[in-house]
N, C-alpha and C. Protein backbone atom coordinates (compact mmCIF):
# COMPACT_ATOMS: atom_id res chain seq x y z
N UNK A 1 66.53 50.12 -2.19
CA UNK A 1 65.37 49.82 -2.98
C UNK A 1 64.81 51.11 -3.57
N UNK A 2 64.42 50.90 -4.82
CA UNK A 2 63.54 52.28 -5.17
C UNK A 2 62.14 51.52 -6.15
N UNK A 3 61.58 52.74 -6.10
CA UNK A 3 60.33 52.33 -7.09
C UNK A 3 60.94 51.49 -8.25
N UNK A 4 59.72 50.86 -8.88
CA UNK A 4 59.98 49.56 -9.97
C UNK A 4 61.13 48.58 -9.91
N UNK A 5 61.77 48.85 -8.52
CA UNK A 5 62.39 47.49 -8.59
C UNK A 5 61.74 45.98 -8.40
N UNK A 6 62.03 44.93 -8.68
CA UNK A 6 61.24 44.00 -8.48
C UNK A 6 62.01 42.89 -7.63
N UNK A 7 60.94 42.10 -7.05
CA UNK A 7 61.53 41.01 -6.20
C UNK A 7 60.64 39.60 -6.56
N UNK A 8 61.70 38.51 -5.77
CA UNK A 8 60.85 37.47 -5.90
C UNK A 8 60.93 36.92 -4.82
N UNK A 9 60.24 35.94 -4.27
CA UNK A 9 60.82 35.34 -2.70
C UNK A 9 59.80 35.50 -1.59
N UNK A 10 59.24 36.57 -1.80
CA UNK A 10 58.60 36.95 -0.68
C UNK A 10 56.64 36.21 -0.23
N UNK A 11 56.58 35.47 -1.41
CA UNK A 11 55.46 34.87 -0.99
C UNK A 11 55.62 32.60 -1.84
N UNK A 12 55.32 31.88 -0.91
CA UNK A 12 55.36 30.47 -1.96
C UNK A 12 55.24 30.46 -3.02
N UNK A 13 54.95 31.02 -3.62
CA UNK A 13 53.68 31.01 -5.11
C UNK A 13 54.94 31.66 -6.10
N UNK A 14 56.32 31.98 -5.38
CA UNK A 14 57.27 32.92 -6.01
C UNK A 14 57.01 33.58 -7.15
N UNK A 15 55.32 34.62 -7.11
CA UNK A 15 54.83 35.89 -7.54
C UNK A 15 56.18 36.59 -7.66
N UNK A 16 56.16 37.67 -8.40
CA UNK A 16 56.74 38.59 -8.81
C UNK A 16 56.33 40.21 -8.14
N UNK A 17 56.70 40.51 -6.91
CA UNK A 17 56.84 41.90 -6.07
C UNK A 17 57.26 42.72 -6.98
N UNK A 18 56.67 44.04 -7.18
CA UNK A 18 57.04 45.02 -7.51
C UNK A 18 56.95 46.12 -6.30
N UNK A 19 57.82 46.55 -6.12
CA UNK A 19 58.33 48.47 -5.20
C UNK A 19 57.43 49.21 -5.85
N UNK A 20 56.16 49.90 -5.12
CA UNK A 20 55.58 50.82 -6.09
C UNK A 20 55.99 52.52 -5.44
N UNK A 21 56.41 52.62 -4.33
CA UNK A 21 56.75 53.49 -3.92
C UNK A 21 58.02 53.72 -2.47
N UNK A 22 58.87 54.43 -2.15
CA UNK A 22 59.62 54.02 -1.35
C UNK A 22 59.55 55.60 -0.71
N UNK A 23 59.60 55.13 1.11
CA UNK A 23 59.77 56.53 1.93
C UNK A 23 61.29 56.40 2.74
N UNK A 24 62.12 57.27 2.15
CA UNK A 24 63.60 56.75 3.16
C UNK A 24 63.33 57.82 4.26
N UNK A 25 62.15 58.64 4.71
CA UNK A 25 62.38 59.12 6.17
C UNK A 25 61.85 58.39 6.85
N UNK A 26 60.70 57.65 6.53
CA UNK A 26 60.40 56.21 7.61
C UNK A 26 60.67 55.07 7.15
N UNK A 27 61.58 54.96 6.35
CA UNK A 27 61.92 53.60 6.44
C UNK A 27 61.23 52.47 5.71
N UNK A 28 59.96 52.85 5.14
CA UNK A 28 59.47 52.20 3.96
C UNK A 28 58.99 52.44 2.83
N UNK A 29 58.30 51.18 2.44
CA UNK A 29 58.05 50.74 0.72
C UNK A 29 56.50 50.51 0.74
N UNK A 30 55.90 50.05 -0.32
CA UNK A 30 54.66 49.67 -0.82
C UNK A 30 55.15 48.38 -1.89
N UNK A 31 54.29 47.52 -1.77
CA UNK A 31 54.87 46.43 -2.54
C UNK A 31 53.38 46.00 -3.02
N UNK A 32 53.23 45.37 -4.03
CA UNK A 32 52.76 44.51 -4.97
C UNK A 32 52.96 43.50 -5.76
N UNK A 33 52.13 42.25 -5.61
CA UNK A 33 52.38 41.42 -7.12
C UNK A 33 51.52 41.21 -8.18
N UNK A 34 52.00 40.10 -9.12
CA UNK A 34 51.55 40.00 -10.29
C UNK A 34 50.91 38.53 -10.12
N UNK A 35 50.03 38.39 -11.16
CA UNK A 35 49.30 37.38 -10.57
C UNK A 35 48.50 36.46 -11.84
N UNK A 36 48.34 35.83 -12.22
CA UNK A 36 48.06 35.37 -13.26
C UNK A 36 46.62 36.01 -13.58
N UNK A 37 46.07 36.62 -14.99
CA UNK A 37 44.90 37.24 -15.45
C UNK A 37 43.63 36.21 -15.70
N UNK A 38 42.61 36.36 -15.10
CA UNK A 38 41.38 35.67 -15.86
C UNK A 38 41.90 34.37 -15.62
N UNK A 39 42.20 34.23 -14.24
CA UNK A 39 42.06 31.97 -14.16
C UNK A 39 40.98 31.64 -14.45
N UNK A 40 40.46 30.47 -14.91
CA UNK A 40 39.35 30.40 -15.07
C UNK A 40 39.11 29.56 -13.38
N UNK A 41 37.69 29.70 -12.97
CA UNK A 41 37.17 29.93 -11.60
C UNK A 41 37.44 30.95 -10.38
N UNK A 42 38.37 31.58 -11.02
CA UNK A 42 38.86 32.60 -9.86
C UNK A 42 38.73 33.97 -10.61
N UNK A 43 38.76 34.80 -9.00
CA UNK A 43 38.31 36.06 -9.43
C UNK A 43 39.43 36.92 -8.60
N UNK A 44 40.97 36.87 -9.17
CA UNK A 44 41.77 37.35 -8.40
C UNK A 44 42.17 39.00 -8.49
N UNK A 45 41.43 39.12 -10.04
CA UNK A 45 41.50 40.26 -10.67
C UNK A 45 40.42 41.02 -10.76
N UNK A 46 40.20 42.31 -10.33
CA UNK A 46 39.28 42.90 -10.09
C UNK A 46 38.94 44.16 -11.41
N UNK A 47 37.93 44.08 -12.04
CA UNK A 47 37.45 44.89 -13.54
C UNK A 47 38.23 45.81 -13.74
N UNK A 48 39.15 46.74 -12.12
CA UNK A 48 40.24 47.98 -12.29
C UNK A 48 41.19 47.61 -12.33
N UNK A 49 41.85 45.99 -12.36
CA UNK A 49 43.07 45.80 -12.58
C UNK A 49 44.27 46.56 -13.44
N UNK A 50 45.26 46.46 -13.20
CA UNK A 50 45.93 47.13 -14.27
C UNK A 50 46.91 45.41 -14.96
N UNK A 51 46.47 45.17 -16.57
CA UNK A 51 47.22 43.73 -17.10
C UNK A 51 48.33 44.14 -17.60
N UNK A 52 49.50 43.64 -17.30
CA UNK A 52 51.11 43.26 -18.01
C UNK A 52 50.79 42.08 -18.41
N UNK A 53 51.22 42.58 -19.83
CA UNK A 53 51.47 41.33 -20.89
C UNK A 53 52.68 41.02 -21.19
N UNK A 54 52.91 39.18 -21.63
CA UNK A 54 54.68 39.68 -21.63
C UNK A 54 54.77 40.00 -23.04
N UNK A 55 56.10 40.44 -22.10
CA UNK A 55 57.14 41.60 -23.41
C UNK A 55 57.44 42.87 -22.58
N UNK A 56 56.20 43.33 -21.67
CA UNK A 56 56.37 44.55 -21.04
C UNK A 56 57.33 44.17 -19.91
N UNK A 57 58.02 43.08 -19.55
CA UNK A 57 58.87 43.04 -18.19
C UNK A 57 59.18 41.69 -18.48
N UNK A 58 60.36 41.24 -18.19
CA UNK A 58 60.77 39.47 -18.32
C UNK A 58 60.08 38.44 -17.67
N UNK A 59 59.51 39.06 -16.75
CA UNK A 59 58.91 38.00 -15.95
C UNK A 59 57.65 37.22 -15.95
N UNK A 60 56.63 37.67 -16.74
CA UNK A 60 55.42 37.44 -16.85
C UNK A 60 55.39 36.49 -18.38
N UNK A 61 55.06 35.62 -18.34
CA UNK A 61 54.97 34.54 -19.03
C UNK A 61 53.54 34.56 -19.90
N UNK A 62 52.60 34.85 -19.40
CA UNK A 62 51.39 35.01 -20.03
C UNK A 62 50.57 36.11 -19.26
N UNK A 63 49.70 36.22 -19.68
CA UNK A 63 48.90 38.11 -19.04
C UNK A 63 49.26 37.86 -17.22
N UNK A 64 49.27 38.74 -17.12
CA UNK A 64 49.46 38.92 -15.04
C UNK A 64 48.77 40.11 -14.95
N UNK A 65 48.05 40.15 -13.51
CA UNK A 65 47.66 41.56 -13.54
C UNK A 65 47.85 42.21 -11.62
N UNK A 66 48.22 43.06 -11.84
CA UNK A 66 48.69 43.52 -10.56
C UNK A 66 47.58 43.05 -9.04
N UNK A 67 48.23 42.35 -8.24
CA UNK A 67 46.69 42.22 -7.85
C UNK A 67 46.62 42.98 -6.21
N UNK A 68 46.00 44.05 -6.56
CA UNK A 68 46.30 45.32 -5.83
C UNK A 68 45.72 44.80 -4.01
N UNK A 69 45.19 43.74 -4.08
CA UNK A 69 44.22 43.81 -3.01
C UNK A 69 45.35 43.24 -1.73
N UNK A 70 46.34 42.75 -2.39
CA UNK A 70 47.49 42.24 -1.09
C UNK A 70 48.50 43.29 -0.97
N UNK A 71 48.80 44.32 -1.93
CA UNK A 71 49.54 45.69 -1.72
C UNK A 71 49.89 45.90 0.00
N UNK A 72 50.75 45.97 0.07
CA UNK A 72 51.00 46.27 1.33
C UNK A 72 52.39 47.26 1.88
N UNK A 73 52.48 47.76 2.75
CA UNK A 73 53.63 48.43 3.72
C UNK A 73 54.61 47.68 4.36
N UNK A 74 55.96 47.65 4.00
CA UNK A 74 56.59 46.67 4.29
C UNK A 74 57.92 47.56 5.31
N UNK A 75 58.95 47.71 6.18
CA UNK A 75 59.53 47.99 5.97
C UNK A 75 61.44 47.97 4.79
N UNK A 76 61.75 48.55 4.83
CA UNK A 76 62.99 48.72 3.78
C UNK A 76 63.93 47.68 4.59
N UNK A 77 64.18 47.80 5.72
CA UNK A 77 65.28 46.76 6.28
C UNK A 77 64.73 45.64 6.02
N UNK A 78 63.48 45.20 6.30
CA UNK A 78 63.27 43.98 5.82
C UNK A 78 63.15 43.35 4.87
N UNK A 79 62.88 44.09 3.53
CA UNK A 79 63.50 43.15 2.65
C UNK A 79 64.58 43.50 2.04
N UNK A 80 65.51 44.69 2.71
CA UNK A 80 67.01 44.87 2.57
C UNK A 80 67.45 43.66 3.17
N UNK A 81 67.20 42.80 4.36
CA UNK A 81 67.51 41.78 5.20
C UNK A 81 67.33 40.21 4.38
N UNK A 82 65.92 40.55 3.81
CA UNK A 82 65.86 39.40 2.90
C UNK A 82 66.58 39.28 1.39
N UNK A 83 67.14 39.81 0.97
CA UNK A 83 67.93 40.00 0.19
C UNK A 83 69.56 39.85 0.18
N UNK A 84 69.73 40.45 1.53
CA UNK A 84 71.38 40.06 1.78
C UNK A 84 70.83 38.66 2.21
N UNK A 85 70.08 37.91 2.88
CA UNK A 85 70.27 36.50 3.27
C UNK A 85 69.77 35.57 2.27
N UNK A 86 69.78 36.18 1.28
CA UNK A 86 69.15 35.48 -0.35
C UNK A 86 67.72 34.61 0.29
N UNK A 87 66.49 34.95 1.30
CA UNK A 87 65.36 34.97 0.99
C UNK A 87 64.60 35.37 -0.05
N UNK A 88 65.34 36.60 -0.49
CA UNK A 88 64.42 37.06 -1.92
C UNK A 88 65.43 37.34 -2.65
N UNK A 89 65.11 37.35 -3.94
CA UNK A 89 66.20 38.34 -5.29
C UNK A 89 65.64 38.96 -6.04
N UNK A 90 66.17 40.37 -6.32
CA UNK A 90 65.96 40.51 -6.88
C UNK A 90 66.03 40.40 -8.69
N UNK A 91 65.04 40.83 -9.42
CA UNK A 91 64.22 40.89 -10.90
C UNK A 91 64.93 41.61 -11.63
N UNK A 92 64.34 41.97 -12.81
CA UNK A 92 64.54 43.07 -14.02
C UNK A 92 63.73 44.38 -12.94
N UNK A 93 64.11 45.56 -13.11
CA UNK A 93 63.48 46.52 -12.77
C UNK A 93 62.15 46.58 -14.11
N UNK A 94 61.03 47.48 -13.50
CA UNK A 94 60.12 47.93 -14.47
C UNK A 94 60.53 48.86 -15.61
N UNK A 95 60.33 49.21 -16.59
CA UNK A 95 60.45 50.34 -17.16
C UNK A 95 59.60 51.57 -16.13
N UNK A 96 60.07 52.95 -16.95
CA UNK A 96 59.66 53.70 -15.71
C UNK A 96 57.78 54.10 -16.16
N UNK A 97 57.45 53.94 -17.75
CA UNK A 97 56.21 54.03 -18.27
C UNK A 97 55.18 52.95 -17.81
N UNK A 98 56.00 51.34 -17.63
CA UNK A 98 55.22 50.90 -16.75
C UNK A 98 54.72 50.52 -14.89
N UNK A 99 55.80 51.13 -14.47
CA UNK A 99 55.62 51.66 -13.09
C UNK A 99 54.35 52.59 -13.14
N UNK A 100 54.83 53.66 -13.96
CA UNK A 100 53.68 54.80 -13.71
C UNK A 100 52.19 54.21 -13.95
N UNK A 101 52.20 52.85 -14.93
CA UNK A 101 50.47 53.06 -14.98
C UNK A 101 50.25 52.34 -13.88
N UNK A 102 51.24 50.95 -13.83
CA UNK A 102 50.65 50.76 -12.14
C UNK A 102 50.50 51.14 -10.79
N UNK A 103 51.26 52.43 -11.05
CA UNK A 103 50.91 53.49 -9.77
C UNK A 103 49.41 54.02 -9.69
N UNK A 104 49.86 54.46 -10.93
CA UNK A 104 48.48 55.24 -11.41
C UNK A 104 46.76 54.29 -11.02
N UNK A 105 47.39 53.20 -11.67
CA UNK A 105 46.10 51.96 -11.24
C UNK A 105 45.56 51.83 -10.01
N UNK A 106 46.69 51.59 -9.13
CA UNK A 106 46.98 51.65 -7.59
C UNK A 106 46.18 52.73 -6.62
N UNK A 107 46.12 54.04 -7.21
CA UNK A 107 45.79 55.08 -6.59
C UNK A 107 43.95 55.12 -7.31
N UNK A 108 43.56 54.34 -8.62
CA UNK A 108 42.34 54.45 -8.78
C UNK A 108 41.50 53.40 -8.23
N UNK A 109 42.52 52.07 -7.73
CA UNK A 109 42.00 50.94 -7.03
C UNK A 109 40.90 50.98 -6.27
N UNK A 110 39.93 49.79 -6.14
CA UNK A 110 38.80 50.60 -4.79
C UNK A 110 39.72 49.22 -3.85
N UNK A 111 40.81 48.56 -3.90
CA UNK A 111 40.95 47.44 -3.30
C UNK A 111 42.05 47.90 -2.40
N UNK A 112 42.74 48.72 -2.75
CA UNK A 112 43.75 49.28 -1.72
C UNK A 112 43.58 50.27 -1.22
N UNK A 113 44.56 49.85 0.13
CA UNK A 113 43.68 50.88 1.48
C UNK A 113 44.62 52.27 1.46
N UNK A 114 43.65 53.06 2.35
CA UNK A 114 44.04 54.09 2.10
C UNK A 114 45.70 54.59 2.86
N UNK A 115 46.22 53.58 3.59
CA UNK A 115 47.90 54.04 4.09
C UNK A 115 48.60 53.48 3.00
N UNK A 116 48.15 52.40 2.18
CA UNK A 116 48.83 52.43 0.87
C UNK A 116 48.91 53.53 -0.20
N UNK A 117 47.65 53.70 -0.17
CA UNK A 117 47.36 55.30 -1.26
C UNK A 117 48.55 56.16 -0.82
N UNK A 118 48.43 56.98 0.17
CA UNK A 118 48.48 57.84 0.92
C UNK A 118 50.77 57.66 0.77
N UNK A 119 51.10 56.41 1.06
CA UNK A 119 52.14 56.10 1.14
C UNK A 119 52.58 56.30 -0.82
N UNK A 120 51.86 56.08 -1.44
CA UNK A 120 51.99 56.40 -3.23
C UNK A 120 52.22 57.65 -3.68
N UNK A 121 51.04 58.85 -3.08
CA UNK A 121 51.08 59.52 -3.07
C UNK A 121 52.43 60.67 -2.96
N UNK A 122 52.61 60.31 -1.37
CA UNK A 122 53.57 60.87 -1.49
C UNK A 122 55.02 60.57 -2.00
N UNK A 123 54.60 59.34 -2.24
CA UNK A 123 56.23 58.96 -3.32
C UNK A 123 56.28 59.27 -4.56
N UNK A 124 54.89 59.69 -5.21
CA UNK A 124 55.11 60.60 -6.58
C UNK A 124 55.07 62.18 -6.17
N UNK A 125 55.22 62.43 -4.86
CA UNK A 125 55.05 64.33 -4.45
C UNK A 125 53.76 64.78 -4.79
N UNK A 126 52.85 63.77 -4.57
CA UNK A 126 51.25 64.34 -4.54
C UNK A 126 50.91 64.36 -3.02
N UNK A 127 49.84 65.43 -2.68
CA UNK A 127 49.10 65.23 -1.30
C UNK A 127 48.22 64.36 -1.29
């Protein structure tokens, strides 16, 4: 797995996972999905969202916006595991211009915690 690869599988709703960062000395990733923009009654998207529109990636059908607040630490075997047992498949990778803004988004988030940050960080070689 590396950054901007994408997955599907990993939640009912078969959202669209994106890899926002990967550590191969411990063994993991940071993951995110996409999520539909501005439902009306819901507030899944928070004013710092970062929106993919399609065209920017195959998968998004109408606006999606990263929805940083389920971001999480996963390890690499496991969804190396879910993948060889076709639980998940993978996507189109990101381009690498739009990885970066949703990194970038990610790290200005007030919704993600700080072992996610921290895990971003050092997958772009920042302290």
């Amino acid at each position: 797995m590396n950054p901007g690869d994408t997955l599907t599988g990993l939640d009912a709703q078969n959202h669209l996972w994106i890899v926002l960062a990967v550590s191969v000395a411990d063994g993991t990733a940071v993951v995110a999905n996409l999520t539909t923009h501005d439902q009306p009654g819901k507030t899944f998207c928070s004013r710092d969202c970062v929106v993919v529109r399609p065209g920017e990636h195959p998968y998004p059908s109408h606006d999606s916006c990263v929805f940083y607040r389920d971001a999480f630490l996963t390890r690499l075997d496991v969804l190396q595991r879910g993948l060889d047992n076709s639980t998940y498949s993978l996507d189109d990778p990101l381009s690498e211009a739009l990885l970066a803004r949703i990194q970038q988004g990610a790290l200005r988030s007030r919704l993600v915690n700080q072992p996610v940050k921290a895990a971003i960080r050092q997958g772009l070689g920042q302290s």
